[in-house]
PDB file of N, CA and C in Angstrom:
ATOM      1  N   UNK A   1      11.754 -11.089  28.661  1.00  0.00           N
ATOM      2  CA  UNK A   1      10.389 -11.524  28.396  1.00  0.00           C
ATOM      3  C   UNK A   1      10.409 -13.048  28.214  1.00  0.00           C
ATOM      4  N   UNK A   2      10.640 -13.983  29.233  1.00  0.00           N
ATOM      5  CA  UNK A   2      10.503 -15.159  29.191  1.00  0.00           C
ATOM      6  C   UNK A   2       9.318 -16.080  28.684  1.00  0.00           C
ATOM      7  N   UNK A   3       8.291 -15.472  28.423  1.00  0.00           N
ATOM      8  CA  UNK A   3       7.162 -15.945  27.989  1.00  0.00           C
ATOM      9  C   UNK A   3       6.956 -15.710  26.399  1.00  0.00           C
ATOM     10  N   UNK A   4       6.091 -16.478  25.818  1.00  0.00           N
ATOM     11  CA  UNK A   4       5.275 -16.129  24.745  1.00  0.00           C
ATOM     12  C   UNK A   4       4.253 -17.337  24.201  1.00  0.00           C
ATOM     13  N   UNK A   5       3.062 -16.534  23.747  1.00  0.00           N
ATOM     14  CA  UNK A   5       2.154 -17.244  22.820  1.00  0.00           C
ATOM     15  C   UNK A   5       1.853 -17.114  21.647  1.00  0.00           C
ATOM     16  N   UNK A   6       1.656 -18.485  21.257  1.00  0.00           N
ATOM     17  CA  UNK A   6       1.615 -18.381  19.508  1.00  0.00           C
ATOM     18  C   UNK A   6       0.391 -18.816  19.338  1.00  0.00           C
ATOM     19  N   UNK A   7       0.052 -18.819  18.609  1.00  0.00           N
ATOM     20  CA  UNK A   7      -1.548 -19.307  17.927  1.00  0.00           C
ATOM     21  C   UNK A   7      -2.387 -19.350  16.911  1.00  0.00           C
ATOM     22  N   UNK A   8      -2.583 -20.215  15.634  1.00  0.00           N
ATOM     23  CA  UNK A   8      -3.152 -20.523  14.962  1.00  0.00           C
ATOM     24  C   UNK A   8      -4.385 -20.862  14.884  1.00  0.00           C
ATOM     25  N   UNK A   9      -5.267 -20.126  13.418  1.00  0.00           N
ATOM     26  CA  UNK A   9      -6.924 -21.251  13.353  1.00  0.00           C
ATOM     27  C   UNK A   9      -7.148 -22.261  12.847  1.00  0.00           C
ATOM     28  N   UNK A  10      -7.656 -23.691  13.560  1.00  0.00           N
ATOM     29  CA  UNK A  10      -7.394 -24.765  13.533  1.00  0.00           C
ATOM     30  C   UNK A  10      -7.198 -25.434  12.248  1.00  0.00           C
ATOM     31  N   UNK A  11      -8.490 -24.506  11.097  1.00  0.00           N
ATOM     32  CA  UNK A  11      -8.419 -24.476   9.405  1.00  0.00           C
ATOM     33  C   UNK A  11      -7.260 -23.811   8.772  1.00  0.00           C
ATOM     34  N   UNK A  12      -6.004 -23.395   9.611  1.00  0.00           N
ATOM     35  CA  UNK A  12      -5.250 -22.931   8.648  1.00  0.00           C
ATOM     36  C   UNK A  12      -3.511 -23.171   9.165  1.00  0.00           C
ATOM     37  N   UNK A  13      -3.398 -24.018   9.753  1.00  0.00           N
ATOM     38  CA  UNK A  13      -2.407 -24.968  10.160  1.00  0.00           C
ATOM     39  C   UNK A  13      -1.228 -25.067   9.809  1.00  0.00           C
ATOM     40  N   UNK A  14      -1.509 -24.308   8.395  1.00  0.00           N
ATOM     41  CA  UNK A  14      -0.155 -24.188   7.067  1.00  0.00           C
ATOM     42  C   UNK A  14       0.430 -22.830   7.222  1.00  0.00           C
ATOM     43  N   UNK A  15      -0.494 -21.673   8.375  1.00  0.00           N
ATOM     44  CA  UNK A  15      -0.510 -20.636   8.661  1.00  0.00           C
ATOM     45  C   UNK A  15      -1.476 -19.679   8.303  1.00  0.00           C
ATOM     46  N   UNK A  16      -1.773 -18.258   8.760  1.00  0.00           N
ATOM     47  CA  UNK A  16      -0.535 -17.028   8.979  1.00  0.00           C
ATOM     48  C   UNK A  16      -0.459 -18.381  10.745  1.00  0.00           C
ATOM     49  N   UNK A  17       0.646 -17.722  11.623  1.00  0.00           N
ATOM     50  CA  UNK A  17       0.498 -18.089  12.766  1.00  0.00           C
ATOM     51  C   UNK A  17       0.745 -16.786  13.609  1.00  0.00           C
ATOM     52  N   UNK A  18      -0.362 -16.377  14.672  1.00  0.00           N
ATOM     53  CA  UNK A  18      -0.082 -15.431  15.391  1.00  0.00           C
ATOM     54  C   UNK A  18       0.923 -15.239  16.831  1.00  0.00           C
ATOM     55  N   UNK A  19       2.528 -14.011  17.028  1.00  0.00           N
ATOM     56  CA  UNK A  19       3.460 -14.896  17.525  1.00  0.00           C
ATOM     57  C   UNK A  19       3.441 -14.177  18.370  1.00  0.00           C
ATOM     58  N   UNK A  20       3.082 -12.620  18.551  1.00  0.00           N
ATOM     59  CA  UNK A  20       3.028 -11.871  19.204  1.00  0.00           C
ATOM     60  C   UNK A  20       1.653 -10.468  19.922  1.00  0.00           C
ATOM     61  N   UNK A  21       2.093  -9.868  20.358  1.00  0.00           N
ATOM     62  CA  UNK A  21       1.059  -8.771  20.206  1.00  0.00           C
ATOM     63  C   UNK A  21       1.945  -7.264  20.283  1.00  0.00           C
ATOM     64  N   UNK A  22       1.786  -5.584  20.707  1.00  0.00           N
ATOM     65  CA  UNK A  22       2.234  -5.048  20.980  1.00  0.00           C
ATOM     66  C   UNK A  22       3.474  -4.585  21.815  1.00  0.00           C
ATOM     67  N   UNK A  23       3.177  -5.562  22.593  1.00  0.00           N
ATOM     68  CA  UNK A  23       4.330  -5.213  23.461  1.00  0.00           C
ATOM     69  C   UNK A  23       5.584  -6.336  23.304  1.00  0.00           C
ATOM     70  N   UNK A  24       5.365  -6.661  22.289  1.00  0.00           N
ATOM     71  CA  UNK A  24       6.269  -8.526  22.068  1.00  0.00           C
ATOM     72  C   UNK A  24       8.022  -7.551  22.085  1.00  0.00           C
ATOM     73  N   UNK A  25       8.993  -8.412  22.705  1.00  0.00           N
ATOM     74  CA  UNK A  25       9.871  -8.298  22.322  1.00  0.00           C
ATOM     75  C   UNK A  25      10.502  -8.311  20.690  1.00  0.00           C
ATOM     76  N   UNK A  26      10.845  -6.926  20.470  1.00  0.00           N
ATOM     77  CA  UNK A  26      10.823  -6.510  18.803  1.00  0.00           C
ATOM     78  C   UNK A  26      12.204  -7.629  17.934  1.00  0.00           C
ATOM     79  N   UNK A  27      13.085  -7.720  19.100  1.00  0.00           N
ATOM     80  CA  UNK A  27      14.163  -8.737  18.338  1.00  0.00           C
ATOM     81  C   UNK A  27      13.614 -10.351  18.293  1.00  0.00           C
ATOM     82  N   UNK A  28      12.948 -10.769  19.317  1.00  0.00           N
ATOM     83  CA  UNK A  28      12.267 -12.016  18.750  1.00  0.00           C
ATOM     84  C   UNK A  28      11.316 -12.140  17.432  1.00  0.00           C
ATOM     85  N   UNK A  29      10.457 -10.367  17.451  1.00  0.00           N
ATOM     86  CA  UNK A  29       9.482 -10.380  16.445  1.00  0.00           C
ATOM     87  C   UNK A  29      10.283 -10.939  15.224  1.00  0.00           C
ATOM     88  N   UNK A  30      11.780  -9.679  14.992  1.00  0.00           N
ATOM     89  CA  UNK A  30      12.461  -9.634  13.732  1.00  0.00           C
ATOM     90  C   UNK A  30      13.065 -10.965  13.095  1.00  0.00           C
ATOM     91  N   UNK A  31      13.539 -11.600  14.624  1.00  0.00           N
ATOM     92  CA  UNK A  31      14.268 -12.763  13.865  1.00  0.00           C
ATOM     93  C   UNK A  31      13.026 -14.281  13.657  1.00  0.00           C
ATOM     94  N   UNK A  32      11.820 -13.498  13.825  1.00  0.00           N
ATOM     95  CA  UNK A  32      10.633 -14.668  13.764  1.00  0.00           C
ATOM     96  C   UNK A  32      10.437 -14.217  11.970  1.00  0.00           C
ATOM     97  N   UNK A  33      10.621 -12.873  11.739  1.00  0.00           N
ATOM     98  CA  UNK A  33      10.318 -12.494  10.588  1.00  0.00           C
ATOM     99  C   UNK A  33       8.874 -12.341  10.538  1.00  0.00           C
ATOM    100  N   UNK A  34       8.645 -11.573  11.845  1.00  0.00           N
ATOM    101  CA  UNK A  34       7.495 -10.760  11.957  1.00  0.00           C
ATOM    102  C   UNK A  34       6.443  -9.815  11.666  1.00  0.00           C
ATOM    103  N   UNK A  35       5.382  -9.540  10.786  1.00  0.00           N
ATOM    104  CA  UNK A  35       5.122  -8.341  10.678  1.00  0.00           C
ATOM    105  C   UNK A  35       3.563  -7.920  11.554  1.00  0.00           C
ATOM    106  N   UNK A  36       4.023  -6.501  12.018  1.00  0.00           N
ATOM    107  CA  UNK A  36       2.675  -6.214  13.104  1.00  0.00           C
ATOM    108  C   UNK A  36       1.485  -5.418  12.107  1.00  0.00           C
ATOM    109  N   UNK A  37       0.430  -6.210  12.492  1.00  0.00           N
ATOM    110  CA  UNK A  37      -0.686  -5.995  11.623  1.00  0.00           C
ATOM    111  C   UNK A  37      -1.950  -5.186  12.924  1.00  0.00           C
ATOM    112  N   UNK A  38      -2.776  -4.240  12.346  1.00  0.00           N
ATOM    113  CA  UNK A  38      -3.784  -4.312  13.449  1.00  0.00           C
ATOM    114  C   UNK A  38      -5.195  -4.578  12.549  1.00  0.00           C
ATOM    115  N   UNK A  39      -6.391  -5.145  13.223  1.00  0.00           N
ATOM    116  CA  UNK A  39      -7.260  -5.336  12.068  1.00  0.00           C
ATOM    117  C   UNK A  39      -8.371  -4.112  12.670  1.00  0.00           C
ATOM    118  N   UNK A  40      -9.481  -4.005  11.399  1.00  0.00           N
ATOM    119  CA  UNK A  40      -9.952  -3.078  11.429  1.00  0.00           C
ATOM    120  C   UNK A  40     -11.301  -3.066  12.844  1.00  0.00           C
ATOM    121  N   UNK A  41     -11.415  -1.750  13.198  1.00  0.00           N
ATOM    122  CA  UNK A  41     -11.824  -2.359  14.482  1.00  0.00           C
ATOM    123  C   UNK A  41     -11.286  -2.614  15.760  1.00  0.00           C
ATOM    124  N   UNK A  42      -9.924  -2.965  15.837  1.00  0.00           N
ATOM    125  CA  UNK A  42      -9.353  -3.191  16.781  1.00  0.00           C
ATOM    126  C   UNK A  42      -8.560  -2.304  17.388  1.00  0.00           C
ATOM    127  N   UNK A  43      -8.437  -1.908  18.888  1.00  0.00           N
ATOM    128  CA  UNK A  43      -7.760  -0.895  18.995  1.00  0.00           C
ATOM    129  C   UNK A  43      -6.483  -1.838  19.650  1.00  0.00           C
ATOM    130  N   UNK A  44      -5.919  -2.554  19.187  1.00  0.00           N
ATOM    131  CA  UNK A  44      -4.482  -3.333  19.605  1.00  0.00           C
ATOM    132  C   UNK A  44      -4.038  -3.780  18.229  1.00  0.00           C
ATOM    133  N   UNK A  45      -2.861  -4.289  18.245  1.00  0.00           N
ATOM    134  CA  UNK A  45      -1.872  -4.552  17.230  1.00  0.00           C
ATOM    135  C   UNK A  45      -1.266  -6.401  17.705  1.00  0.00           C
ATOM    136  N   UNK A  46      -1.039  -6.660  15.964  1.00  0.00           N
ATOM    137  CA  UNK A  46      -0.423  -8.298  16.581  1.00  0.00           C
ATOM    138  C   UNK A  46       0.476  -8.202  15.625  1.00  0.00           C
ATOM    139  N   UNK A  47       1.277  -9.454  16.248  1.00  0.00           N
ATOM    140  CA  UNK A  47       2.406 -10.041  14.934  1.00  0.00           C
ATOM    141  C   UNK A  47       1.962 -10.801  14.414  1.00  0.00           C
ATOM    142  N   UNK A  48       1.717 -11.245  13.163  1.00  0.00           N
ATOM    143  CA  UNK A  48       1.966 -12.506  12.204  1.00  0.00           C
ATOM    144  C   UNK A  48       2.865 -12.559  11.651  1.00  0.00           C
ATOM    145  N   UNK A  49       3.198 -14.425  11.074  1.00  0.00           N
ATOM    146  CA  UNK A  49       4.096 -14.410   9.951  1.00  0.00           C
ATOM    147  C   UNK A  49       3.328 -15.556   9.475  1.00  0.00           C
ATOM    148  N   UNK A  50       3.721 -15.860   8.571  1.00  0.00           N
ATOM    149  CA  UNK A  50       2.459 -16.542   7.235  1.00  0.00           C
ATOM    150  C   UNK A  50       3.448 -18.301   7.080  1.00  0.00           C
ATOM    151  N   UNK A  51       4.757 -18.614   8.082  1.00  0.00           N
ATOM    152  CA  UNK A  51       4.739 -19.984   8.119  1.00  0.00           C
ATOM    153  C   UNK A  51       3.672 -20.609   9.064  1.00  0.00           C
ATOM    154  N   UNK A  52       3.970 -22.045   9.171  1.00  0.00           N
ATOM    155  CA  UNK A  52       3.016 -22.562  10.190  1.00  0.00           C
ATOM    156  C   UNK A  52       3.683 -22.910  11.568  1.00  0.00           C
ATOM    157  N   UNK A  53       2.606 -23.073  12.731  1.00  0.00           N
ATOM    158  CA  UNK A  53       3.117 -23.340  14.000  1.00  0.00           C
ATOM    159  C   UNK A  53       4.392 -23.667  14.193  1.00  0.00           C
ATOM    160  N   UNK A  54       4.616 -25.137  13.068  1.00  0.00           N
ATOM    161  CA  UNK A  54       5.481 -26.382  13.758  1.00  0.00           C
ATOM    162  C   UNK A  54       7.030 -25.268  13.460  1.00  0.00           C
ATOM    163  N   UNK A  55       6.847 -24.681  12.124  1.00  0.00           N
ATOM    164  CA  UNK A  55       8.136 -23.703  11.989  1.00  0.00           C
ATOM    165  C   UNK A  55       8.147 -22.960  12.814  1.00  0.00           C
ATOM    166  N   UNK A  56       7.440 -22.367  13.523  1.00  0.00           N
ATOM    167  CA  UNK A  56       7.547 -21.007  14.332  1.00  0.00           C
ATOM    168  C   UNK A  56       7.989 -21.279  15.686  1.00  0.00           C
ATOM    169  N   UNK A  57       7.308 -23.396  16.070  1.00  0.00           N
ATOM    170  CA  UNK A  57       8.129 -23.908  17.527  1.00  0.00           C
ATOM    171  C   UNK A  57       9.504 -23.581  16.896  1.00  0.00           C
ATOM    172  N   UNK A  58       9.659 -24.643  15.755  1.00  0.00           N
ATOM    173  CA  UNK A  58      11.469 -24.504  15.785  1.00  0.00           C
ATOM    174  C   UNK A  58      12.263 -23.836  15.609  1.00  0.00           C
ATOM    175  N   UNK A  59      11.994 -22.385  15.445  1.00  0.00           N
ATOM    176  CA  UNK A  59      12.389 -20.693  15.268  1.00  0.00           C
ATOM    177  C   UNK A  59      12.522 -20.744  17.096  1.00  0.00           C
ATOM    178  N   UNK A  60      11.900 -20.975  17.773  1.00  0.00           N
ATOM    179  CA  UNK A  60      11.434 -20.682  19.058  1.00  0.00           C
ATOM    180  C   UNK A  60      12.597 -21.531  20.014  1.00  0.00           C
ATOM    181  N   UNK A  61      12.307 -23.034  19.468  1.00  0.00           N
ATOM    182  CA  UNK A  61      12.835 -23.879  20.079  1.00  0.00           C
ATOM    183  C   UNK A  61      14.828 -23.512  20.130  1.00  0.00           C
ATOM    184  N   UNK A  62      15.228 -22.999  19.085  1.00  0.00           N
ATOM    185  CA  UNK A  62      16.678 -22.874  18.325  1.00  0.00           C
ATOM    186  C   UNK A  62      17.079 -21.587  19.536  1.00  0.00           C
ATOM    187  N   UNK A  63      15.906 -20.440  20.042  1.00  0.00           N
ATOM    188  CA  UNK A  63      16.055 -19.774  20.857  1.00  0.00           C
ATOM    189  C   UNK A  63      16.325 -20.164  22.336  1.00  0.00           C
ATOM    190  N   UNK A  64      15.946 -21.420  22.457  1.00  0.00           N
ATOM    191  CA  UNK A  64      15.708 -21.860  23.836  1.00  0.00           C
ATOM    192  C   UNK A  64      14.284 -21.805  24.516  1.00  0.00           C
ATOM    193  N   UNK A  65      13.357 -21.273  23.905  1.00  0.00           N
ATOM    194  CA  UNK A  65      12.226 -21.827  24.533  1.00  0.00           C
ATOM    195  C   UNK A  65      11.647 -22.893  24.480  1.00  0.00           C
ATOM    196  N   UNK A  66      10.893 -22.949  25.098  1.00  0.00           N
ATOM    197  CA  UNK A  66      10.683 -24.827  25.680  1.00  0.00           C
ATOM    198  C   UNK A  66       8.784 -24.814  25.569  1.00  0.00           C
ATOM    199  N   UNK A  67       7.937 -25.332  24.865  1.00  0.00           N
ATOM    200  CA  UNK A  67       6.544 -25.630  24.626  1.00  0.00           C
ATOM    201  C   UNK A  67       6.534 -25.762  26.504  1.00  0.00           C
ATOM    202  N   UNK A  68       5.468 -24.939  26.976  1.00  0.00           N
ATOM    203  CA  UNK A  68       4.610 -25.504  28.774  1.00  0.00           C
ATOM    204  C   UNK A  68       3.464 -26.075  28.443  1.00  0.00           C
ATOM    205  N   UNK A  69       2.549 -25.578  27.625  1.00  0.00           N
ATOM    206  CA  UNK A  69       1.336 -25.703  27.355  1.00  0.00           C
ATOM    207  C   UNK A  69       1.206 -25.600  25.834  1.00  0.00           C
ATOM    208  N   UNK A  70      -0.275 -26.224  25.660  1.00  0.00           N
ATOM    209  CA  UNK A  70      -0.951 -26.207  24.153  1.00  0.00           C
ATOM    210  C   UNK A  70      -2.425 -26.727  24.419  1.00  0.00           C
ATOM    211  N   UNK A  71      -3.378 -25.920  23.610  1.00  0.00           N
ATOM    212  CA  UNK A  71      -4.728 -26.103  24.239  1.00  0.00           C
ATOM    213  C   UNK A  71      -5.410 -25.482  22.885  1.00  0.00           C
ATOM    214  N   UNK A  72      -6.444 -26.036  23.055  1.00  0.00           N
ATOM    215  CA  UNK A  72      -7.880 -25.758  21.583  1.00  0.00           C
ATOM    216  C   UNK A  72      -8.602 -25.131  22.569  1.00  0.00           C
ATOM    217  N   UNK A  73      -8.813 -23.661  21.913  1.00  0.00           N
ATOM    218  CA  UNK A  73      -9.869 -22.857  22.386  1.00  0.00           C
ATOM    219  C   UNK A  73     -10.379 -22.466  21.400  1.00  0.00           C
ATOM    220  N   UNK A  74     -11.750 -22.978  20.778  1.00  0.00           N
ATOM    221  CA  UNK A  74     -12.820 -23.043  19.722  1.00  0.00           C
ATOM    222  C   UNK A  74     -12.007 -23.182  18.825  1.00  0.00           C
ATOM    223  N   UNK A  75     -11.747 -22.527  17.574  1.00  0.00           N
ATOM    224  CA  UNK A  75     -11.158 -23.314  16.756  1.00  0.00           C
ATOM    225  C   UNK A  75      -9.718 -22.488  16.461  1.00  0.00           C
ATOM    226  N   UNK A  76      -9.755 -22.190  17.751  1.00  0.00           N
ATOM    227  CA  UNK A  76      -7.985 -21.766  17.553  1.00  0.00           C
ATOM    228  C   UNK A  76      -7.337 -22.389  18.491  1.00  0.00           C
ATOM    229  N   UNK A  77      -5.435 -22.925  17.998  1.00  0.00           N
ATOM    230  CA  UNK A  77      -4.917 -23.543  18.453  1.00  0.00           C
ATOM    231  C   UNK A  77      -3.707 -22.528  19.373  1.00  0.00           C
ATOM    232  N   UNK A  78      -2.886 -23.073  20.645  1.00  0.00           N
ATOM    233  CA  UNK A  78      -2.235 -22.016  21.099  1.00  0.00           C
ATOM    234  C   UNK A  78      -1.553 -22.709  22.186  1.00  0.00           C
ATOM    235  N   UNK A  79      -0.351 -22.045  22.151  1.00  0.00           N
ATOM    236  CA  UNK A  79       1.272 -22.763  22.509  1.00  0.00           C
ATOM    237  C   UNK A  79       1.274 -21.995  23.373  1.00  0.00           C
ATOM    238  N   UNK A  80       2.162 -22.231  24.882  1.00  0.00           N
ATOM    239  CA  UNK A  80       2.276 -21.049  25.574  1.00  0.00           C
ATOM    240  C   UNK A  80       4.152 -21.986  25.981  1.00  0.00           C
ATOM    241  N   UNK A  81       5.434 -20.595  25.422  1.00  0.00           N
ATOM    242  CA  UNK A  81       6.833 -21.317  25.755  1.00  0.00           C
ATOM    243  C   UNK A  81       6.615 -20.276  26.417  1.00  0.00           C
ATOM    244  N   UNK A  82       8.089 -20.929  27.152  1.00  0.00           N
ATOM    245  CA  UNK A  82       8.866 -19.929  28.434  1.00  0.00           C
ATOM    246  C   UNK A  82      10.477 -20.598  27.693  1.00  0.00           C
ATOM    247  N   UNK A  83      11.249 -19.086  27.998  1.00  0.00           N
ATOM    248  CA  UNK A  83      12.324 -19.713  28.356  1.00  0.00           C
ATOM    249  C   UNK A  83      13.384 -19.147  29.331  1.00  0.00           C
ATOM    250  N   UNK A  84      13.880 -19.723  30.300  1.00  0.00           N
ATOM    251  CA  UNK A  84      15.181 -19.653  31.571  1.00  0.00           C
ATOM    252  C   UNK A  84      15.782 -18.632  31.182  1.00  0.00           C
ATOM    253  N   UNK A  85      15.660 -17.379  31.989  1.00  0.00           N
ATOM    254  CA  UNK A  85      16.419 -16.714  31.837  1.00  0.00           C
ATOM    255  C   UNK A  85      18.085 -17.324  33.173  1.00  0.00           C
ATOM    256  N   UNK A  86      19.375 -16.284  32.648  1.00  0.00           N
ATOM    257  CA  UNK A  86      20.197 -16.627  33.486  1.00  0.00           C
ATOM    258  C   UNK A  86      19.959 -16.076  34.777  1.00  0.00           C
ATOM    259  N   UNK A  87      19.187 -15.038  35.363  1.00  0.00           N
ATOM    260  CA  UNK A  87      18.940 -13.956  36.269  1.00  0.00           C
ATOM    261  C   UNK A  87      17.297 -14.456  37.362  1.00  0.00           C
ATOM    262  N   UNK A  88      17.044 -15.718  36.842  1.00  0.00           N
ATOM    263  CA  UNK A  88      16.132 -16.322  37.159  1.00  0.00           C
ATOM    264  C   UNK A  88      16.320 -16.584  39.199  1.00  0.00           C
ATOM    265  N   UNK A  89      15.572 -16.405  39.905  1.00  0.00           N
ATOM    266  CA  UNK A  89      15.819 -16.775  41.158  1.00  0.00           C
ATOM    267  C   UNK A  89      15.526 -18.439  41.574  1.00  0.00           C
TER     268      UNK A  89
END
């Protein structure tokens, strides 16, 4: 799973930060120190963890993923890494 997005609301910066969703790879969740929440209403499930972004790049970064993108969509903020797999063509 070479991809992932993270994403924070722009008022809360200090965190929760959102890292995953359902189908997230469960050993990135664990070693993000993940927990999957669903809210009421919703028929899907996410990860949070309650540091902020900049910790959750460098949890990310220590993995080898690499920031592609980052963009404000209304008042949430959101990272999109990739990282190289060896099997890559």
């Amino acid at each position: 799973m070479p991809y992932i997005l993270i994403s924070t609301q722009i008022r809360l910066e200090t965190g929760p930060t959102m890292v995953g969703d359902e189908y997230s790879d469960l050993s990135i969740m664990n070693y993000l120190g993940a927990r999957k929440t669903t809210m009421l209403g919703n028929n899907f499930s996410e990860y949070h963890v309650d540091e902020p972004p900049r910790l959750v790049l460098d949890k990310l970064d220590k993995m080898g993923f690499r920031v592609v993108s980052m963009t404000g969509v209304g008042q949430t903020l959101v990272w999109c890494l990739h990282k190289e797999t060896s099997d890559a063509l």
